[in-house]
Protein backbone atom coordinates (compact mmCIF):
# COMPACT_ATOMS: atom_id res chain seq x y z
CA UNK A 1 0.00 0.00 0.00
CA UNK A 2 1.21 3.34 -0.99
CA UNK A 3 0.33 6.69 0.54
CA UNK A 4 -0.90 9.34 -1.67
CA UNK A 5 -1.54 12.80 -0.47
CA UNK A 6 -3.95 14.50 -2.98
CA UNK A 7 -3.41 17.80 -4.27
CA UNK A 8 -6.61 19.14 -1.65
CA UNK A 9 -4.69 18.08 0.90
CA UNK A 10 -6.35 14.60 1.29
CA UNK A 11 -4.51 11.54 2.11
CA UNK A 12 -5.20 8.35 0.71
CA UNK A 13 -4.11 4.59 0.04
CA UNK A 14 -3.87 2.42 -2.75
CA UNK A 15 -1.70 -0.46 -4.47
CA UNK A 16 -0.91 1.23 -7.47
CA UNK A 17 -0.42 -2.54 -8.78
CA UNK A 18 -3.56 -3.99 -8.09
CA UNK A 19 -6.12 -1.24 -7.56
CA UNK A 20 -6.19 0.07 -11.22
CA UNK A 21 -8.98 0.37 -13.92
CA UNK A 22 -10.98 3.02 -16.09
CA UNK A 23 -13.13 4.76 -16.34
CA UNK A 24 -17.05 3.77 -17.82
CA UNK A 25 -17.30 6.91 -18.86
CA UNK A 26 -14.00 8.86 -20.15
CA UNK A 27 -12.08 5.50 -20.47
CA UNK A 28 -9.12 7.12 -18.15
CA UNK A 29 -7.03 5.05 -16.17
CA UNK A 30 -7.81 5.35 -12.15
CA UNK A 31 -7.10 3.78 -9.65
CA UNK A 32 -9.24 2.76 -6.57
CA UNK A 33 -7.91 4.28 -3.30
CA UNK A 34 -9.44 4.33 0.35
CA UNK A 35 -10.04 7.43 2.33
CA UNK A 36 -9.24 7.73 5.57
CA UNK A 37 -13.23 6.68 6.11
CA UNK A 38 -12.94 3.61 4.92
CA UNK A 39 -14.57 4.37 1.46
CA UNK A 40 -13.25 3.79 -1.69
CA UNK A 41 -12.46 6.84 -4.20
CA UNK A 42 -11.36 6.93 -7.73
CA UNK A 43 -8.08 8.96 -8.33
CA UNK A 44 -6.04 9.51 -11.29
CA UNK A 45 -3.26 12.41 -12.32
CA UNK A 46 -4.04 15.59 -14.03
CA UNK A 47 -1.98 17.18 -16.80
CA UNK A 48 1.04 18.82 -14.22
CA UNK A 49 1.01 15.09 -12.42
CA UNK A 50 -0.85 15.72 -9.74
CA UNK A 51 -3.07 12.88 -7.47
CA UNK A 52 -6.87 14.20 -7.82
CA UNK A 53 -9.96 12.55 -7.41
CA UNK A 54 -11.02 11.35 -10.74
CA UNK A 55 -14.78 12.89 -9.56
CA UNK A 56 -12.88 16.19 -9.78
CA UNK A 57 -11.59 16.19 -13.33
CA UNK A 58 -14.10 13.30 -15.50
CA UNK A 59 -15.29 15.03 -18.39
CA UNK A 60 -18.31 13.03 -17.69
CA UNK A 61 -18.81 12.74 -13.53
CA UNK A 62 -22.40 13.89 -14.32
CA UNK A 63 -22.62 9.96 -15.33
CA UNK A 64 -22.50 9.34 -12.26
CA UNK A 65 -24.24 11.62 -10.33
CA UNK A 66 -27.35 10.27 -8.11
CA UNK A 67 -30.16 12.91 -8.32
CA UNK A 68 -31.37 14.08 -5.39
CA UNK A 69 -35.01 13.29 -6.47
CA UNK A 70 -36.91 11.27 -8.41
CA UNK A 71 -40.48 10.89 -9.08
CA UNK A 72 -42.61 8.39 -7.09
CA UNK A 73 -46.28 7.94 -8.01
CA UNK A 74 -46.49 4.18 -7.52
CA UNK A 75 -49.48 4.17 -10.60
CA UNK A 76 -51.40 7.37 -8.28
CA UNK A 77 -52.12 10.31 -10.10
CA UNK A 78 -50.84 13.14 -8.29
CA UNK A 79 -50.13 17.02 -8.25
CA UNK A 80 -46.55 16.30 -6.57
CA UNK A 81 -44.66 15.47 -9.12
CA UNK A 82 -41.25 15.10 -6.86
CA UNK A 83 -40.99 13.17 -3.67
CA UNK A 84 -38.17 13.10 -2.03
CA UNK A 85 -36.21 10.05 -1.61
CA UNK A 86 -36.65 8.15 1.66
């Protein structure tokens, strides 16, 4: 495991051997990391060679975006046309 300090200031790990893929999207090679919550994290270099999240710089991270609502009606006809999530 290799520690990576990302160029916010974040640190991370990841086995730059093992823990690599792309991107669905953009097709960019990342590589998987773990924040210091225990979550994993895509992160890749930009242009100058720095460690960034790969959230921060996908040409297409809207992909992947949950929305923050979606529309529930369960076959009801209603005048609320959002409901949150629960």
């Amino acid at each position: 495991m290799t520690t990576i300090t990302l160029l916010g200031g974040a640190k991370v790990w990841v086995d730059l051997e093992i823990d690599r893929g792309r991107c669905k999207a953009c097709r960019q090679t990342i590589y998987w990391s773990t924040t210091m919550t225990a979550k994993k994290m895509p992160i890749c270099q930009d242009e100058k060679g720095n460690w960034v999240s790969h959230f921060a710089n996908c040409p297409k991270a809207d992909f992947f975006r949950k929305k923050e609502y979606e529309p529930r009606t369960n076959g009801v006809d209603t005048d609320m046309k959002w409901i949150p999530k629960i």
